[in-house]
C-alpha atoms as a PDB file:
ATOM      1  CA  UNK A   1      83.215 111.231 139.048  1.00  0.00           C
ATOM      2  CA  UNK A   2      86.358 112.622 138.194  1.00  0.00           C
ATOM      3  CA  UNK A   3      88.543 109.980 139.788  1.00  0.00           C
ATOM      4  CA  UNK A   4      86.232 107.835 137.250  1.00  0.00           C
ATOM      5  CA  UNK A   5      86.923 109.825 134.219  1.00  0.00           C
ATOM      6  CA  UNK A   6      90.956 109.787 134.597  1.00  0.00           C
ATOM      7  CA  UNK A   7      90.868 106.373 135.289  1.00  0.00           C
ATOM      8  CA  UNK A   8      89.268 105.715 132.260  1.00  0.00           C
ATOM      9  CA  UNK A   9      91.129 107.885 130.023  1.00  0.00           C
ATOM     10  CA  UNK A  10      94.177 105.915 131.766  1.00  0.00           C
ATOM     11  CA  UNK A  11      93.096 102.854 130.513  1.00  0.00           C
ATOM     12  CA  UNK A  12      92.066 104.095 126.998  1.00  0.00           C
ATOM     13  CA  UNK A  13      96.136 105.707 126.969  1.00  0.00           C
ATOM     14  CA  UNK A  14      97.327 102.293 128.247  1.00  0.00           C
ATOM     15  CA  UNK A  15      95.023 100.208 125.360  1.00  0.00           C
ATOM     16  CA  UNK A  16      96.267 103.040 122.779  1.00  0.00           C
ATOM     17  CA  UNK A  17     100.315 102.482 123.848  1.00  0.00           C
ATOM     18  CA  UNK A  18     100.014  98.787 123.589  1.00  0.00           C
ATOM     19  CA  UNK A  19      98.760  98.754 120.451  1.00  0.00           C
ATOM     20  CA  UNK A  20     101.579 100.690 119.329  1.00  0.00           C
ATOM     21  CA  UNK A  21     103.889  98.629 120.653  1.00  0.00           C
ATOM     22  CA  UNK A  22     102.425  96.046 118.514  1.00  0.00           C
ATOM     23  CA  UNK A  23     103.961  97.746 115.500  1.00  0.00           C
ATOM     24  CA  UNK A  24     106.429 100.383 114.421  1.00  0.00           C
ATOM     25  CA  UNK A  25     108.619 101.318 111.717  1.00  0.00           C
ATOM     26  CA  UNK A  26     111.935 100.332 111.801  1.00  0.00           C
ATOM     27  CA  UNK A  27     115.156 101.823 109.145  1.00  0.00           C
ATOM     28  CA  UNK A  28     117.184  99.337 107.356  1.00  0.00           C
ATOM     29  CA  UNK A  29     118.896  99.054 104.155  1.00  0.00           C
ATOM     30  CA  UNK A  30     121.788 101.738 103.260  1.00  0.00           C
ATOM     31  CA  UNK A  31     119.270 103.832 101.993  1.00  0.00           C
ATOM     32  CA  UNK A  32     117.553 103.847 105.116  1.00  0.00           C
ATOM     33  CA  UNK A  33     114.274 103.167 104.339  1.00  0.00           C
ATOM     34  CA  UNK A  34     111.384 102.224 106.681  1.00  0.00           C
ATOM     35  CA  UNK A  35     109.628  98.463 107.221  1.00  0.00           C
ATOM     36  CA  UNK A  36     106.202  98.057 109.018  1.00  0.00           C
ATOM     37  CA  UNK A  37     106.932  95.639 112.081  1.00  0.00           C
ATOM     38  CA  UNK A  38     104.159  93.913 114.010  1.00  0.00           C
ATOM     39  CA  UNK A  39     106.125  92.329 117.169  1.00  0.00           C
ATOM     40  CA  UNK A  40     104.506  91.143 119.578  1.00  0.00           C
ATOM     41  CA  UNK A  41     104.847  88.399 122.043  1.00  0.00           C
ATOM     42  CA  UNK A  42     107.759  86.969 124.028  1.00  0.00           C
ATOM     43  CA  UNK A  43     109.551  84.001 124.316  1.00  0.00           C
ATOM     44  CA  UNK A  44     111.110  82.433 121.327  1.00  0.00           C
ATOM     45  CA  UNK A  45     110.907  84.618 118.411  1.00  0.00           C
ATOM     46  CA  UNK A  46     109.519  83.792 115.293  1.00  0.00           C
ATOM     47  CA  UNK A  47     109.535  85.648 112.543  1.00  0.00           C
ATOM     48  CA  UNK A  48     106.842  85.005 109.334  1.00  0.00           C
ATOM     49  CA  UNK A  49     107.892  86.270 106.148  1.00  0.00           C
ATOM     50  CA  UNK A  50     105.004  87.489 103.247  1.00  0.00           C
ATOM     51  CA  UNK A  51     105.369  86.707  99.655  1.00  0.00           C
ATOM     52  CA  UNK A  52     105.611  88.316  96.009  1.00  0.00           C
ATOM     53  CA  UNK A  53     103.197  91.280  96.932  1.00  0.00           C
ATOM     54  CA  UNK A  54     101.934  90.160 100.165  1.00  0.00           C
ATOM     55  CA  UNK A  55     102.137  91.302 103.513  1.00  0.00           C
ATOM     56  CA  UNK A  56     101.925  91.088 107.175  1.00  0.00           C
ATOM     57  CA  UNK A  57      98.503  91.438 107.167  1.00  0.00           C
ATOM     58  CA  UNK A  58      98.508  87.842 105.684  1.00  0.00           C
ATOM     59  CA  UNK A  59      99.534  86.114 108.842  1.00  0.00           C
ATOM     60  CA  UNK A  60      96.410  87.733 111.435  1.00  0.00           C
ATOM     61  CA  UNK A  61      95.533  84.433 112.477  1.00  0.00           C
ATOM     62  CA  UNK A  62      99.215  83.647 112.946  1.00  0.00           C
ATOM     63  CA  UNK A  63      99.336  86.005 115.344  1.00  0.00           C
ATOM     64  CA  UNK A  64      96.491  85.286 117.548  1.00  0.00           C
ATOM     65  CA  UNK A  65      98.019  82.112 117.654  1.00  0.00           C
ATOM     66  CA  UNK A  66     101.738  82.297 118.319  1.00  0.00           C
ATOM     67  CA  UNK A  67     101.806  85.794 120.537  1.00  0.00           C
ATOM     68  CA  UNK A  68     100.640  84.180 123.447  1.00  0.00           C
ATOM     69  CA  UNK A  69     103.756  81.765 123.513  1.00  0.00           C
ATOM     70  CA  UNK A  70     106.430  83.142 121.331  1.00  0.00           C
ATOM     71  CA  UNK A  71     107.379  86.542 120.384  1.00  0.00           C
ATOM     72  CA  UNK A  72     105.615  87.104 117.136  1.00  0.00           C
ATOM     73  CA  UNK A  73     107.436  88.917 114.405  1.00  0.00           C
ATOM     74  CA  UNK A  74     105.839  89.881 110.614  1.00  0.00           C
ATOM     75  CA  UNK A  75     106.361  93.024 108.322  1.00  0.00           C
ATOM     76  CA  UNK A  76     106.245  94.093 105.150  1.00  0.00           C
ATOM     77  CA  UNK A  77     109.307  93.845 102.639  1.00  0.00           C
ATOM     78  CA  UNK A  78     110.229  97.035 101.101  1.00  0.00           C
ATOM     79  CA  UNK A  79     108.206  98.123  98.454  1.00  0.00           C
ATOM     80  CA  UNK A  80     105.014  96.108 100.111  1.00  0.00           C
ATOM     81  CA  UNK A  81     102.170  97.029 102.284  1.00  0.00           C
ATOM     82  CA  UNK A  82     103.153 100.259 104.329  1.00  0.00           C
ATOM     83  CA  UNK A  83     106.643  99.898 104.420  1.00  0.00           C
ATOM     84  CA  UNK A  84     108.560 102.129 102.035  1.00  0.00           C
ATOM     85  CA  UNK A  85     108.286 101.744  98.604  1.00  0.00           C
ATOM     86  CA  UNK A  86     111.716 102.088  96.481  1.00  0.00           C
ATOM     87  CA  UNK A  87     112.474 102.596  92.552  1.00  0.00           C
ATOM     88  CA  UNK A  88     115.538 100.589  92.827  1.00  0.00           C
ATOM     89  CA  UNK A  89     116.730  97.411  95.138  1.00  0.00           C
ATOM     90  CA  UNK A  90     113.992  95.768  94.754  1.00  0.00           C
ATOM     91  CA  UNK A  91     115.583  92.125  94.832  1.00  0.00           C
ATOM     92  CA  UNK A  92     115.189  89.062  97.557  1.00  0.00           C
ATOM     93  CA  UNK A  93     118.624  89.732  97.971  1.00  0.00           C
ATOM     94  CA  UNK A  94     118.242  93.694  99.228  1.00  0.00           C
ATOM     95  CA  UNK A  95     115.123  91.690 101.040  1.00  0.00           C
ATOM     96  CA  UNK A  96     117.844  89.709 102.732  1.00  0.00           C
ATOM     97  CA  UNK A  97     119.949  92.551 103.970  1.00  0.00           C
ATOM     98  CA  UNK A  98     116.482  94.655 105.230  1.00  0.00           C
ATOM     99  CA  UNK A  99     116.533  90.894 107.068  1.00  0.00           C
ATOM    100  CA  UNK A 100     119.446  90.720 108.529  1.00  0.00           C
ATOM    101  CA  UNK A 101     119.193  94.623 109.927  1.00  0.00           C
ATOM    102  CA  UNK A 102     115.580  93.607 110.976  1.00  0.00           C
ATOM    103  CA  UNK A 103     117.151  90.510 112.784  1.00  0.00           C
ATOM    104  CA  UNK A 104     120.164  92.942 114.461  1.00  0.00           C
ATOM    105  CA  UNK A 105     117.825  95.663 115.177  1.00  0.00           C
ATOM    106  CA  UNK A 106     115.230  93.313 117.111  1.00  0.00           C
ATOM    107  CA  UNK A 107     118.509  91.804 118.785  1.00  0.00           C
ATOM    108  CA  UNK A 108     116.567  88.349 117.535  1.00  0.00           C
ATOM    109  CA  UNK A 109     118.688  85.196 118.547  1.00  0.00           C
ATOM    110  CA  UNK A 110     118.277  81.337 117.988  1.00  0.00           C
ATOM    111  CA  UNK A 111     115.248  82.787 115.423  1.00  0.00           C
ATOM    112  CA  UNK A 112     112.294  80.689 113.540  1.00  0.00           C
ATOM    113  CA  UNK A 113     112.174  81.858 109.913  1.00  0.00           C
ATOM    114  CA  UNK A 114     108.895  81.140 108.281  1.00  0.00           C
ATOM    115  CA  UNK A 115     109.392  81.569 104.685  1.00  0.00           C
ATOM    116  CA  UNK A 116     105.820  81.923 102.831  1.00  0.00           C
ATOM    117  CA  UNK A 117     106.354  81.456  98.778  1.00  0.00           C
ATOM    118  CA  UNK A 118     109.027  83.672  97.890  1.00  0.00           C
ATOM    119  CA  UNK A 119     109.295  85.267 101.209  1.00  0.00           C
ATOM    120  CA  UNK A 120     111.728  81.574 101.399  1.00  0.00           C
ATOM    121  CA  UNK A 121     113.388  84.067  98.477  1.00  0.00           C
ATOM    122  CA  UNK A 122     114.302  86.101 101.038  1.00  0.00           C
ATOM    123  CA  UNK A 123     115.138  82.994 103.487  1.00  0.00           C
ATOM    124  CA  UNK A 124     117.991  81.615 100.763  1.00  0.00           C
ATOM    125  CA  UNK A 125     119.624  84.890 100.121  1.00  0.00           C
ATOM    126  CA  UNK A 126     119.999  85.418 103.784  1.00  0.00           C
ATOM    127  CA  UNK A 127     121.943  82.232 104.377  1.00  0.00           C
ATOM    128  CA  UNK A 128     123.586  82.481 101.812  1.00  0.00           C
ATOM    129  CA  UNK A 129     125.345  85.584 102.352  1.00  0.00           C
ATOM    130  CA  UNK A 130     124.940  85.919 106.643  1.00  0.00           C
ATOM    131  CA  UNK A 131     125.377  82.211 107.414  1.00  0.00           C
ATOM    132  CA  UNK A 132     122.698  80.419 109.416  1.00  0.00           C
ATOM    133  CA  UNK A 133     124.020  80.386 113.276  1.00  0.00           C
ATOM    134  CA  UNK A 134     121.589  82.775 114.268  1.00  0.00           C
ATOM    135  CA  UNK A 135     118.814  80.795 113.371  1.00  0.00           C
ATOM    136  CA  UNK A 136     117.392  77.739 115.283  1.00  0.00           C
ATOM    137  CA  UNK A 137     115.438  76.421 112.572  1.00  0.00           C
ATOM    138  CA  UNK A 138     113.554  77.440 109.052  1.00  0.00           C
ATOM    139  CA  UNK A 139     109.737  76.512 107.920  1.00  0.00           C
ATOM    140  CA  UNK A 140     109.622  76.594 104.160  1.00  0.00           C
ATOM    141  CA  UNK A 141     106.102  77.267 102.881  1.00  0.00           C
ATOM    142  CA  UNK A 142     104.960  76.840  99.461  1.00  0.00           C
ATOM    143  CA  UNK A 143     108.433  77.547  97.535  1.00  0.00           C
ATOM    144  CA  UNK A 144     110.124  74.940  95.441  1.00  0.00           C
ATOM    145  CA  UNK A 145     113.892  76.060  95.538  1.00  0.00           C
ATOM    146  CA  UNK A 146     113.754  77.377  92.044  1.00  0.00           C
ATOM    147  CA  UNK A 147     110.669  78.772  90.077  1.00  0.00           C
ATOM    148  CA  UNK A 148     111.142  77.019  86.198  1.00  0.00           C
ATOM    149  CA  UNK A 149     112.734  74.212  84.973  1.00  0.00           C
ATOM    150  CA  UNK A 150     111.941  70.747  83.587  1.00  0.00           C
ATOM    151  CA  UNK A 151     108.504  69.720  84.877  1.00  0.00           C
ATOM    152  CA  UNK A 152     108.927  66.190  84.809  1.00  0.00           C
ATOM    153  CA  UNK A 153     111.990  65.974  86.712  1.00  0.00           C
ATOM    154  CA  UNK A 154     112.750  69.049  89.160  1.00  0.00           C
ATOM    155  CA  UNK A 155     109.858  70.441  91.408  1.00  0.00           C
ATOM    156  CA  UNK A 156     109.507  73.322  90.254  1.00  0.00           C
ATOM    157  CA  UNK A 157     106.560  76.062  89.571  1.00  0.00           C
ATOM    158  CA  UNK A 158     106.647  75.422  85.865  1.00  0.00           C
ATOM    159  CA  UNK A 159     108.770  75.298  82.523  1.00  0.00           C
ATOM    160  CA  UNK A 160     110.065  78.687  80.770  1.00  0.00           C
ATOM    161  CA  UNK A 161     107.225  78.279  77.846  1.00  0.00           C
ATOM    162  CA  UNK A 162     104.719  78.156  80.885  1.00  0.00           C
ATOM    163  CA  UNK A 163     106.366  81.243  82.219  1.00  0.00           C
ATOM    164  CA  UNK A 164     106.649  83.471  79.010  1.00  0.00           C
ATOM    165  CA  UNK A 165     103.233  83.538  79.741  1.00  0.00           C
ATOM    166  CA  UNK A 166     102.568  84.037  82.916  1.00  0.00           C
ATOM    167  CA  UNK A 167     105.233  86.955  82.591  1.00  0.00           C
ATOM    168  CA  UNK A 168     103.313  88.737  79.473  1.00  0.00           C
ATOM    169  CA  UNK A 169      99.907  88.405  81.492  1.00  0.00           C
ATOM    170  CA  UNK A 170     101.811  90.497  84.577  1.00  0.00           C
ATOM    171  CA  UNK A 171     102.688  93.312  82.483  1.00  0.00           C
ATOM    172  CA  UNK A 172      99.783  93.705  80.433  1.00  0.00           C
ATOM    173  CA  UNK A 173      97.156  93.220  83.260  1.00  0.00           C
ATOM    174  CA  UNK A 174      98.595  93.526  87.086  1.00  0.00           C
ATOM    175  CA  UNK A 175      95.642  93.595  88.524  1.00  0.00           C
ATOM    176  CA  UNK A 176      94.266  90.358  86.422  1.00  0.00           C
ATOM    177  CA  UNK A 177      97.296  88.863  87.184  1.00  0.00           C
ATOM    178  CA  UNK A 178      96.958  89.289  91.323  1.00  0.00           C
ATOM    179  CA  UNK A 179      93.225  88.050  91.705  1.00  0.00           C
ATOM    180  CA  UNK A 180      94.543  85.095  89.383  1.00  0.00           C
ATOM    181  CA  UNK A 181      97.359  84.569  92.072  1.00  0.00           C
ATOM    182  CA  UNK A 182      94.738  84.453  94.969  1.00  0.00           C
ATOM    183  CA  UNK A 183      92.146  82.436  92.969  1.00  0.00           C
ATOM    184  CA  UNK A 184      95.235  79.985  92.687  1.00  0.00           C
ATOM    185  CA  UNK A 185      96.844  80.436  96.062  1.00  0.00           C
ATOM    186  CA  UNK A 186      93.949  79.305  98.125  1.00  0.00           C
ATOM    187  CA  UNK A 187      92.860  75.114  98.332  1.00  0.00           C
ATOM    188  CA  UNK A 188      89.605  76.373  99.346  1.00  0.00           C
ATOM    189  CA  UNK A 189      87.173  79.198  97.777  1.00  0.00           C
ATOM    190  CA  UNK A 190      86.770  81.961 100.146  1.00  0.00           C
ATOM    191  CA  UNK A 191      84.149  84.802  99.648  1.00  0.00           C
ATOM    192  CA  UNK A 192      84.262  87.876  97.328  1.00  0.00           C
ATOM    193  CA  UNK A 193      84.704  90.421 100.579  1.00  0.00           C
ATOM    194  CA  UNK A 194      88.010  88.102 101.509  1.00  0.00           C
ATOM    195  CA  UNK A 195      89.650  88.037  97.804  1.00  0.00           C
ATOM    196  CA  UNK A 196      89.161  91.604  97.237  1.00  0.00           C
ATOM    197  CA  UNK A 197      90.667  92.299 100.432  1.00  0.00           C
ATOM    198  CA  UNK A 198      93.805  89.941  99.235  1.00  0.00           C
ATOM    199  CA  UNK A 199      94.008  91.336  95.665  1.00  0.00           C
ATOM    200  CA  UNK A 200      94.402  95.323  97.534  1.00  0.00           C
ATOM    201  CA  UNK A 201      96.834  94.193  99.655  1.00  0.00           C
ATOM    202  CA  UNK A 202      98.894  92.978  96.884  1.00  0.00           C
ATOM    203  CA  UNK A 203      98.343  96.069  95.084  1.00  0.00           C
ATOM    204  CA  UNK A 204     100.223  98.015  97.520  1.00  0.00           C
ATOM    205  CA  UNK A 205     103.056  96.991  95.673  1.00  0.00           C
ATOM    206  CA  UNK A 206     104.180  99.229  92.638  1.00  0.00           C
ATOM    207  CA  UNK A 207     104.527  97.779  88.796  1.00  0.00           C
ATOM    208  CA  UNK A 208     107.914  98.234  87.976  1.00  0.00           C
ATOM    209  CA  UNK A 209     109.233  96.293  91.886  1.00  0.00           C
ATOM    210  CA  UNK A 210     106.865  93.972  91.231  1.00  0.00           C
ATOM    211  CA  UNK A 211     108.311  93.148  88.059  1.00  0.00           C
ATOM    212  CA  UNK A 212     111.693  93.106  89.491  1.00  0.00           C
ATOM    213  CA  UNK A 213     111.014  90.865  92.133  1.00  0.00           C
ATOM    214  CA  UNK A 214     109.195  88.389  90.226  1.00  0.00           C
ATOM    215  CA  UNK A 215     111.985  88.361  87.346  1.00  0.00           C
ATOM    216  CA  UNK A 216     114.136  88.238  90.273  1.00  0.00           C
ATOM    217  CA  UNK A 217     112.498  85.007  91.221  1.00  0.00           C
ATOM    218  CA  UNK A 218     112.620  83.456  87.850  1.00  0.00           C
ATOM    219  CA  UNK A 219     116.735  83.598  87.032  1.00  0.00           C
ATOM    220  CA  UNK A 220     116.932  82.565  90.579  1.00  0.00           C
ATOM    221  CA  UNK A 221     118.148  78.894  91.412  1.00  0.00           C
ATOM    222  CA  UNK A 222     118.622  77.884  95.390  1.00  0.00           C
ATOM    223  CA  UNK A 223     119.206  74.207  95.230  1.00  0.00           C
ATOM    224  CA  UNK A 224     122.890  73.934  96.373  1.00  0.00           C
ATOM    225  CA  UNK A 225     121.517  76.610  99.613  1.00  0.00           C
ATOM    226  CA  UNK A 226     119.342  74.418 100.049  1.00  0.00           C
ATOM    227  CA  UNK A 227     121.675  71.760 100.089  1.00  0.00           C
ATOM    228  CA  UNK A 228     123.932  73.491 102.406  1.00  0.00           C
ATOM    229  CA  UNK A 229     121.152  74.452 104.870  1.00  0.00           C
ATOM    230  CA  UNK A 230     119.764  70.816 104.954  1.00  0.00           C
ATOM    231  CA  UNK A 231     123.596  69.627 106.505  1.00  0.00           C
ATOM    232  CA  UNK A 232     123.628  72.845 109.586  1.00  0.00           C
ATOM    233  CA  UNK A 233     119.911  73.735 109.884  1.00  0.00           C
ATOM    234  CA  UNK A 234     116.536  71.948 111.235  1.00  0.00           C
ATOM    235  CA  UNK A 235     114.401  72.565 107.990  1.00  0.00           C
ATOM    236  CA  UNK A 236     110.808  72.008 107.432  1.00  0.00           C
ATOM    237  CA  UNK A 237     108.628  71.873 104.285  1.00  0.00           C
ATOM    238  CA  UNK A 238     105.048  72.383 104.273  1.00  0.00           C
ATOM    239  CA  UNK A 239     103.644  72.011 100.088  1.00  0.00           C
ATOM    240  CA  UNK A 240     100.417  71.539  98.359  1.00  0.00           C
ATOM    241  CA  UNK A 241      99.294  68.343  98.023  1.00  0.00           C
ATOM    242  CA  UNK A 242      99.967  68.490  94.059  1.00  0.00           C
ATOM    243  CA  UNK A 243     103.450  69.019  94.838  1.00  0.00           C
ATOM    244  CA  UNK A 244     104.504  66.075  97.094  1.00  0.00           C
ATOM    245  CA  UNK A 245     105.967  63.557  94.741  1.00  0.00           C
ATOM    246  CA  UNK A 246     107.756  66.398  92.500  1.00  0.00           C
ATOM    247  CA  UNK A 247     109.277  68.082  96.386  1.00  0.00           C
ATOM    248  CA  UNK A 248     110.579  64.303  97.344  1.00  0.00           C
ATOM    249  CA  UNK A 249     112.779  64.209  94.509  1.00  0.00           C
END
């Protein structure tokens, strides 16, 4: 009986320490802050990247799929989910530095970058100041290269009128704003349980970085990285269906 009971407890230590394993914090940045990791995995590492206010959590099914093949890397950007949250730095370029410490840290190599909508933010302003020879190739998701411009010509999220908007309805109602985003985001209606669930996870993320990042987003332009990156780098596109003649351009 007691030979049973330690071997069980054994097993419940050995469930409990791979679990952990599965995530940790990690300190990047000069002000040495600390990101959630999930890693998980081995083989060829790939790492997913969440968008304006998401996080990890976003890529569960991800996950299940890659970890059995690759080495499965997602986290939360500073300021989102459980990573830290700061008052200042709150930029896809300070995104792109937490990056490139996550990337040295990990000792990644030949590394996947999966860009979700502005997490590809975070993509461009990590090329364009580290270079791309550490990564193998990049999987765009959902992110024109810049957010406003002329509708009719560039692809592009929408014109500065449209966005004048958009930017009033953040400040005055966040919350509004992020079940709006999720009501938008998905092709397909999910349930009430599932868009709540979303909606908290975005509000993780504090007003005033929130604001930052998404103003970030708007004065940003990435079409000569892009550019670049399409002449040294295997890149991949995946866009709404609405978007495909606007993207070919």
């Amino acid at each position: 009986m007691n030979w049973c009971k330690g071997t069980i407890q054994y097993i419940l230590f050995i469930s409990v320490w791979i679990a952990n394993c599965q995530s940790k914090y990690i300190t990047v940045g000069t002000d040495s802050i600390k990101v959630y990791v999930e890693d998980i995995g081995k083989g060829k590492p790939i790492v997913f990247i969440p968008g304006w206010t998401m996080t990890s959590q976003f890529f569960s099914k991800q996950k299940d799929y890659f970890k059995n093949d690759y080495r499965y890397i997602s986290y939360d950007p500073r300021s989102h989910g459980k990573s830290t949250k700061t008052e200042k730095r709150n930029t896809y370029e300070d995104h792109a530095n937490d990056l490139n410490d996550l990337i040295n840290k990990l000792e990644l190599d030949d590394v996947v970058l999966i860009g979700w909508s502005s997490g590809s933010a975070t993509i461009y302003e990590y090329v364009k100041k580290y270079g791309s020879n550490n990564i193998d190739r990049v999987i765009f998701i959902d992110e024109p290269p810049k957010w406003i411009g002329d509708t009719s010509k560039e692809w592009v999220y929408g014109s500065f009128d449209e966005y004048k908007e958009s930017l009033k309805d953040l400040i005055n109602d966040r919350f509004g704003y992020a079940k709006g985003t999720v009501q938008w985001m998905l092709q397909k209606n999910g349930d009430a349980k599932e868009h709540n669930w979303m909606v908290a996870q975005m509000m993780l993320t504090s007003n005033n970085a929130a604001l930052s990042l998404y103003i970030d987003g708007l004065t940003s332009d990435y079409t000569e990285e892009v550019k670049r990156m399409d002449k040294t780098t295997s890149l991949l596109y995946l866009v709404r269906e609405s978007w495909y003649d606007q993207a070919k351009q």
